[in-house]
PDB file of N, CA and C in Angstrom:
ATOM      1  N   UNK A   1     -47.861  69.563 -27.433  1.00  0.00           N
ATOM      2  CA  UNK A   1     -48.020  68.171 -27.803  1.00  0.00           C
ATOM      3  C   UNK A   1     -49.067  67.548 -26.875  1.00  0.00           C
ATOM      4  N   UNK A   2     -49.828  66.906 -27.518  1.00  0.00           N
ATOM      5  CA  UNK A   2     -51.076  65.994 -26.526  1.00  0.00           C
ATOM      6  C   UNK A   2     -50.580  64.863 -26.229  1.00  0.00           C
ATOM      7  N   UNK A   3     -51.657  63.886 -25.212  1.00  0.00           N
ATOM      8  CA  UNK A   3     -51.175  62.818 -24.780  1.00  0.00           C
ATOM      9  C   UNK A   3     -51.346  61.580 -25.580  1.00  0.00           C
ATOM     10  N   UNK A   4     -51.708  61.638 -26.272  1.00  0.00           N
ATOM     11  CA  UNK A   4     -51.822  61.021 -27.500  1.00  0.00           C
ATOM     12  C   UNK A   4     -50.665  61.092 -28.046  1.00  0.00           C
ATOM     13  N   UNK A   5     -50.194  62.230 -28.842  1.00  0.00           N
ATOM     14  CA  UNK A   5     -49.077  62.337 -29.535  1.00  0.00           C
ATOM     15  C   UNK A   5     -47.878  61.907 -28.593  1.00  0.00           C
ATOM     16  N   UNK A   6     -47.783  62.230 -27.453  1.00  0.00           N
ATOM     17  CA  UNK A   6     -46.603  61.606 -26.386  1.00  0.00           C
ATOM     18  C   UNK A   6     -46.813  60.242 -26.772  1.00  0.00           C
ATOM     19  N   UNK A   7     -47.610  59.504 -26.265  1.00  0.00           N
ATOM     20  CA  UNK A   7     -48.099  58.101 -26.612  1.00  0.00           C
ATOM     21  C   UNK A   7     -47.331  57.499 -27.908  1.00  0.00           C
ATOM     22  N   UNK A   8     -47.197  58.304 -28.558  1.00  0.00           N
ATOM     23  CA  UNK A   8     -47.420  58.156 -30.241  1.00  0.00           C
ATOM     24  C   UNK A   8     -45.984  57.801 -30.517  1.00  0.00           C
ATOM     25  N   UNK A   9     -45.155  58.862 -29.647  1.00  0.00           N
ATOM     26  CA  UNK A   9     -43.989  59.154 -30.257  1.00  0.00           C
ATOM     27  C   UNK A   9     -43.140  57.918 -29.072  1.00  0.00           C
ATOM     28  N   UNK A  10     -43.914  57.510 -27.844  1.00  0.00           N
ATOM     29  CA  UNK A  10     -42.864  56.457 -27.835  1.00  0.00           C
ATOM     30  C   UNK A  10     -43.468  55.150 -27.891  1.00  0.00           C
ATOM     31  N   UNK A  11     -44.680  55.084 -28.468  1.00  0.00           N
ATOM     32  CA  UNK A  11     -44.930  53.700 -29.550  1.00  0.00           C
ATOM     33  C   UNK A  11     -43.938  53.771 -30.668  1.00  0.00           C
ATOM     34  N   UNK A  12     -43.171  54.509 -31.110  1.00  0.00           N
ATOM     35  CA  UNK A  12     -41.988  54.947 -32.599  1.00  0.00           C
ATOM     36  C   UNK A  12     -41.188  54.328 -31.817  1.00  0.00           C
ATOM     37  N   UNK A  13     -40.705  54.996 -30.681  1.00  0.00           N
ATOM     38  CA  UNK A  13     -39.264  54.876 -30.311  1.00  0.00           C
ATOM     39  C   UNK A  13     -38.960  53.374 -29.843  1.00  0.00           C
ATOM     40  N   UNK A  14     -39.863  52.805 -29.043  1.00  0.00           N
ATOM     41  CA  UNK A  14     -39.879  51.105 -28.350  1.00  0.00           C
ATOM     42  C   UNK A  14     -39.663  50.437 -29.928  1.00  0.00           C
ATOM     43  N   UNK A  15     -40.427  50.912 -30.548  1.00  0.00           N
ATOM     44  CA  UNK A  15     -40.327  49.750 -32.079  1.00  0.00           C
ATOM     45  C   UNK A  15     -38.954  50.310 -32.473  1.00  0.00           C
ATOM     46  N   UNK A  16     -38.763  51.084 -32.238  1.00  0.00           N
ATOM     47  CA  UNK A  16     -37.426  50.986 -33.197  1.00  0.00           C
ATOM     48  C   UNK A  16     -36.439  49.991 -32.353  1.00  0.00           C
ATOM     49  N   UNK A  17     -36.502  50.941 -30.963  1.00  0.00           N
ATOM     50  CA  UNK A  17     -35.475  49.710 -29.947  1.00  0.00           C
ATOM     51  C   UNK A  17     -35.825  48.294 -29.893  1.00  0.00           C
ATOM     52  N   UNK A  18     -37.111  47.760 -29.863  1.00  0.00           N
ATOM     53  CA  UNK A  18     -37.134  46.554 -29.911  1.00  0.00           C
ATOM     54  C   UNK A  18     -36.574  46.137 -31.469  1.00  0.00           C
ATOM     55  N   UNK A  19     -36.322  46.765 -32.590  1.00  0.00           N
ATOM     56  CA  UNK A  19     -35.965  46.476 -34.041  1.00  0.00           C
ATOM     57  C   UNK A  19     -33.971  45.996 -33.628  1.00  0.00           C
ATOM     58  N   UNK A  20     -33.914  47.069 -32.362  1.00  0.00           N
ATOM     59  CA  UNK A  20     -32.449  46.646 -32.325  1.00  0.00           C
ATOM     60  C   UNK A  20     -31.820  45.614 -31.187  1.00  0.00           C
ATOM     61  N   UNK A  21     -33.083  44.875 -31.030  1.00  0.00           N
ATOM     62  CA  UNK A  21     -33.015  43.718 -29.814  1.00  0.00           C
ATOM     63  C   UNK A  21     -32.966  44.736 -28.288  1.00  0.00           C
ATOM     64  N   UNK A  22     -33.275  45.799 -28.146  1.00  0.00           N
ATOM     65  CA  UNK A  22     -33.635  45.982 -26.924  1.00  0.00           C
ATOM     66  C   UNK A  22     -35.012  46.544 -26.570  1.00  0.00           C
ATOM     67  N   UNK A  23     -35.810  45.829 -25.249  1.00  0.00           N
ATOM     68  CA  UNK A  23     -37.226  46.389 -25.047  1.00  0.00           C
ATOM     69  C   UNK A  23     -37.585  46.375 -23.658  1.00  0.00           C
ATOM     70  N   UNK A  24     -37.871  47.892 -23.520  1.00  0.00           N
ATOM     71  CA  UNK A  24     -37.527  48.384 -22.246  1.00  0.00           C
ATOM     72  C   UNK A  24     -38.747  48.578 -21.239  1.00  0.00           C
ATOM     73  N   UNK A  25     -39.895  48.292 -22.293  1.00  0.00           N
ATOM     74  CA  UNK A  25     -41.218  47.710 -21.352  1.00  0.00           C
ATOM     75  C   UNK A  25     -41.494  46.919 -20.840  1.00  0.00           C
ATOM     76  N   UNK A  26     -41.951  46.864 -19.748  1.00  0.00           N
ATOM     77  CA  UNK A  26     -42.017  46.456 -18.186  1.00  0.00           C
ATOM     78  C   UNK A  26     -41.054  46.337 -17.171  1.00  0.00           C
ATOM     79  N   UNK A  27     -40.435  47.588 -17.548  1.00  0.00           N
ATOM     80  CA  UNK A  27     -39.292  47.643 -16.868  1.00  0.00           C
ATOM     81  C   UNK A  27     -40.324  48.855 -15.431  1.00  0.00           C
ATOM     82  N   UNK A  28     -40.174  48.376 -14.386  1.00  0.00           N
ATOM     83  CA  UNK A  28     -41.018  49.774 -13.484  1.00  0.00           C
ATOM     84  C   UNK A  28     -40.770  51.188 -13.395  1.00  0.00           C
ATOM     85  N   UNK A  29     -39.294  51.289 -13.640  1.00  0.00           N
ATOM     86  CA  UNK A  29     -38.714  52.579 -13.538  1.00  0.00           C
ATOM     87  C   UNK A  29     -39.539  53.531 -15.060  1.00  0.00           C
ATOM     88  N   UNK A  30     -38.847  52.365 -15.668  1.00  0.00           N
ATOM     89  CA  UNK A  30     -39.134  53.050 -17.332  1.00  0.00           C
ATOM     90  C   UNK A  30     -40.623  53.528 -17.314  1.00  0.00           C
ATOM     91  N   UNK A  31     -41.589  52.471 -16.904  1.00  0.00           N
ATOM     92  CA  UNK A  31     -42.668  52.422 -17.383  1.00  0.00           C
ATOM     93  C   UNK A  31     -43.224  53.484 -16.758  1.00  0.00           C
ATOM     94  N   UNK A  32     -42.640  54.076 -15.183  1.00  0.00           N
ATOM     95  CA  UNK A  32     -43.435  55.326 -14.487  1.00  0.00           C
ATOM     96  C   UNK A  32     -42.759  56.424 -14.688  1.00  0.00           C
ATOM     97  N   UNK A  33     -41.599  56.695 -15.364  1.00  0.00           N
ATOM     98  CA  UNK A  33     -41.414  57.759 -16.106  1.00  0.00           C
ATOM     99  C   UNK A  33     -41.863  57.625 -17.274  1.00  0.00           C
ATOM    100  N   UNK A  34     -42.264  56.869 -18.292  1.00  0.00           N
ATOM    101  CA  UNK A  34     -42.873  57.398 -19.068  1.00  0.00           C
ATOM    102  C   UNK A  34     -44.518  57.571 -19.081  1.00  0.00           C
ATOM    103  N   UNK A  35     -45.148  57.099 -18.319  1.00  0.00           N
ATOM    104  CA  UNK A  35     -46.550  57.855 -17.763  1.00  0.00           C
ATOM    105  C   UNK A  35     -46.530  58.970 -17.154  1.00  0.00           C
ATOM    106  N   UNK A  36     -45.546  59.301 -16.664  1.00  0.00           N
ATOM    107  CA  UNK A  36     -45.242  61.053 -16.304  1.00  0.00           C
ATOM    108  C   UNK A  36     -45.114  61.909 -17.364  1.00  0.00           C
ATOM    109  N   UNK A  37     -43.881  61.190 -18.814  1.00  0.00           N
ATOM    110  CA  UNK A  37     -44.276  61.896 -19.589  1.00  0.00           C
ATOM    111  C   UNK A  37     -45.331  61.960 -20.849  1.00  0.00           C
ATOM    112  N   UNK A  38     -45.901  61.263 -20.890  1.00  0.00           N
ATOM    113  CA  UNK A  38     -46.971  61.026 -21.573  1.00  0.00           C
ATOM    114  C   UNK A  38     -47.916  62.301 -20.953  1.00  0.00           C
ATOM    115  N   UNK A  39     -48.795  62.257 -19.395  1.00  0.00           N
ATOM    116  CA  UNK A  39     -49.230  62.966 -19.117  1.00  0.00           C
ATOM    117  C   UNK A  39     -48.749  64.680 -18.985  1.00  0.00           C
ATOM    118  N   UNK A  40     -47.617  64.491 -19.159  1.00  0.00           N
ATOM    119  CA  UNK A  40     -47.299  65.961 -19.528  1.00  0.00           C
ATOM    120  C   UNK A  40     -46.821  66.588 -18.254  1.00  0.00           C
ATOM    121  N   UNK A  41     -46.295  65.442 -17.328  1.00  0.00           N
ATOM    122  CA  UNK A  41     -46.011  66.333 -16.214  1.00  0.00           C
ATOM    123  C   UNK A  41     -44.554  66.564 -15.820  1.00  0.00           C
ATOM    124  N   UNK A  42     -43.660  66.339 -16.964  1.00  0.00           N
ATOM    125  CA  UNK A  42     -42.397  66.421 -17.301  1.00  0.00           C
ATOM    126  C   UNK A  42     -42.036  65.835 -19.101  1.00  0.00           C
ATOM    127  N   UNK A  43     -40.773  66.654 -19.209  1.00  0.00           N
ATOM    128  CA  UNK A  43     -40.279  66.758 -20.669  1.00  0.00           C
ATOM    129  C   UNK A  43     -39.597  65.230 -21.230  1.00  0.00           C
ATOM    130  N   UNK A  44     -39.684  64.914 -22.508  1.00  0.00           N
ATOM    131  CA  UNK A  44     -38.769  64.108 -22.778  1.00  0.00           C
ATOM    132  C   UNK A  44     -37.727  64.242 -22.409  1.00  0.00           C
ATOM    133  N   UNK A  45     -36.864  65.380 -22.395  1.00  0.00           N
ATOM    134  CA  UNK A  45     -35.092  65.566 -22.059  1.00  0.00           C
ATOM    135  C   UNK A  45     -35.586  65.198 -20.287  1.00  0.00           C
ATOM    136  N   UNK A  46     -36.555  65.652 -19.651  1.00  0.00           N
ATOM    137  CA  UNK A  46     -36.596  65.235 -18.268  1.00  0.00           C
ATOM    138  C   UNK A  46     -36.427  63.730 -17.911  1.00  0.00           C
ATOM    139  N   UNK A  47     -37.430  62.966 -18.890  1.00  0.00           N
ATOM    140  CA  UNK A  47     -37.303  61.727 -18.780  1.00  0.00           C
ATOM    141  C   UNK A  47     -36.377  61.202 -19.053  1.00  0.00           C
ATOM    142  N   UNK A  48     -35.983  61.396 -20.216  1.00  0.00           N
ATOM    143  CA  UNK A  48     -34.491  60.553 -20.726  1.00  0.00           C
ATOM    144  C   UNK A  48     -33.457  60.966 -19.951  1.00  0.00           C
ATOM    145  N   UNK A  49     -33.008  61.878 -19.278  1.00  0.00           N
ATOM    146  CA  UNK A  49     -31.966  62.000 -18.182  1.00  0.00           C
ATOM    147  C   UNK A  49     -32.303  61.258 -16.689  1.00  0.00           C
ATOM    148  N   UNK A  50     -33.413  61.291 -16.189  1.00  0.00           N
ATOM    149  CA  UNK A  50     -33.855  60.127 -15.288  1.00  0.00           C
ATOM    150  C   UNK A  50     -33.548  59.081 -15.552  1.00  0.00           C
ATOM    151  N   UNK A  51     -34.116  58.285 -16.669  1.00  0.00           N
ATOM    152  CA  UNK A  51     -33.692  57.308 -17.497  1.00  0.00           C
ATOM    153  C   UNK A  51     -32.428  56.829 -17.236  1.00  0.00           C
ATOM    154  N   UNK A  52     -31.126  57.830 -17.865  1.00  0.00           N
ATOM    155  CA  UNK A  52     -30.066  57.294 -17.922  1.00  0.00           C
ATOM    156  C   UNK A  52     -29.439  57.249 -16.733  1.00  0.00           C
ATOM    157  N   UNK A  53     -29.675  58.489 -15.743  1.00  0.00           N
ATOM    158  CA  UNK A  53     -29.157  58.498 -14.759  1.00  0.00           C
ATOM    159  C   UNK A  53     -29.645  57.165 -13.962  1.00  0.00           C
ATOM    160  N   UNK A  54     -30.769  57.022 -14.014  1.00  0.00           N
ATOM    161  CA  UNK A  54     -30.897  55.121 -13.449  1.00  0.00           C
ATOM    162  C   UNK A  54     -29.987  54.306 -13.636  1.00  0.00           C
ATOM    163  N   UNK A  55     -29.679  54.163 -15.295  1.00  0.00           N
ATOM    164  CA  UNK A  55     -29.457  52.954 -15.891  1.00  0.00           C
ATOM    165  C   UNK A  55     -28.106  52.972 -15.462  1.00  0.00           C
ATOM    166  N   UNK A  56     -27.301  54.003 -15.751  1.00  0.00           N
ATOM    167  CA  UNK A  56     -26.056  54.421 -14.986  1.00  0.00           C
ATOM    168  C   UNK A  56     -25.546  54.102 -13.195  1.00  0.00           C
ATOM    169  N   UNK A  57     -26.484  54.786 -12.541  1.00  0.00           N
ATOM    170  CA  UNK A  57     -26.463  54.203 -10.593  1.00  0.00           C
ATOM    171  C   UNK A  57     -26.697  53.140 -11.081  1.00  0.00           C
ATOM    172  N   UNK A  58     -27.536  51.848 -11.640  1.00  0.00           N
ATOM    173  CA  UNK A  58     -27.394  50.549 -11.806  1.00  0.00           C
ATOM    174  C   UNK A  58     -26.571  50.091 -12.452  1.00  0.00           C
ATOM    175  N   UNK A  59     -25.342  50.554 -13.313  1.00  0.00           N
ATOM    176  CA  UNK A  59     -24.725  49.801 -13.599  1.00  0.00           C
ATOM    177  C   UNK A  59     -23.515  50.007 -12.964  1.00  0.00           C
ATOM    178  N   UNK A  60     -23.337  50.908 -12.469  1.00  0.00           N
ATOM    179  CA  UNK A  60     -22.076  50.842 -11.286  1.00  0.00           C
ATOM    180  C   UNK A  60     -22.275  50.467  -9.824  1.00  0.00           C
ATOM    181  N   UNK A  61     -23.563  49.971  -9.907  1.00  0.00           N
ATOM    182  CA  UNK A  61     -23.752  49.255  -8.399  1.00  0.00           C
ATOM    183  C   UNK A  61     -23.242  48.082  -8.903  1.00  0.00           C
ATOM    184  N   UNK A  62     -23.729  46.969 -10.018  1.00  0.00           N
ATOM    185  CA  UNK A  62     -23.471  46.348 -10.577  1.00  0.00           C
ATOM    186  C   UNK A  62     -22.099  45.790 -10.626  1.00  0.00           C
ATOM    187  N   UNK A  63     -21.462  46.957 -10.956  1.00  0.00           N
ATOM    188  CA  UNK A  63     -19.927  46.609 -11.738  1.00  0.00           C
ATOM    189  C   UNK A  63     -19.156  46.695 -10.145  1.00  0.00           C
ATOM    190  N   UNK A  64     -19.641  47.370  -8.581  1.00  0.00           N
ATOM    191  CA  UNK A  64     -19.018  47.552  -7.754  1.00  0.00           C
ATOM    192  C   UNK A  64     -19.369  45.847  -6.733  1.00  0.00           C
ATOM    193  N   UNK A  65     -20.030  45.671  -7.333  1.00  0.00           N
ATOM    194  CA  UNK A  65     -20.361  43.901  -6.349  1.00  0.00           C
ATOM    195  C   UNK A  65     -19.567  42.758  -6.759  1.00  0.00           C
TER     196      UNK A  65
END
């Protein structure tokens, strides 16, 4: 897959999430894992487990304050 097509496929995915009221650009975390994967220097399943594993340590820091 090129970087283009990376590009491609999460210009799809943001529109769909923003279709379901959530939009996760300009978020910093988000935005520098997904320029990692865009450039190809890790997998979608790489990213999206970074991803969650974030969103996750933040929401139990969250829920522990």
């Amino acid at each position: 897959m090129t970087d283009s097509e990376r590009a491609e496929a999460f210009r799809q995915a943001e529109a769909s999430l923003r279709l379901e009221g959530l939009d996760p650009a300009g978020d910093n975390h988000y935005e520098a894992i997904k320029a990692r994967v865009i450039a190809g220097e890790i997998s979608f399943a790489e990213g999206k487990a970074e991803i969650v594993a974030y969103h996750r340590h933040h929401a139990r820091a969250i829920a522990a304050a």
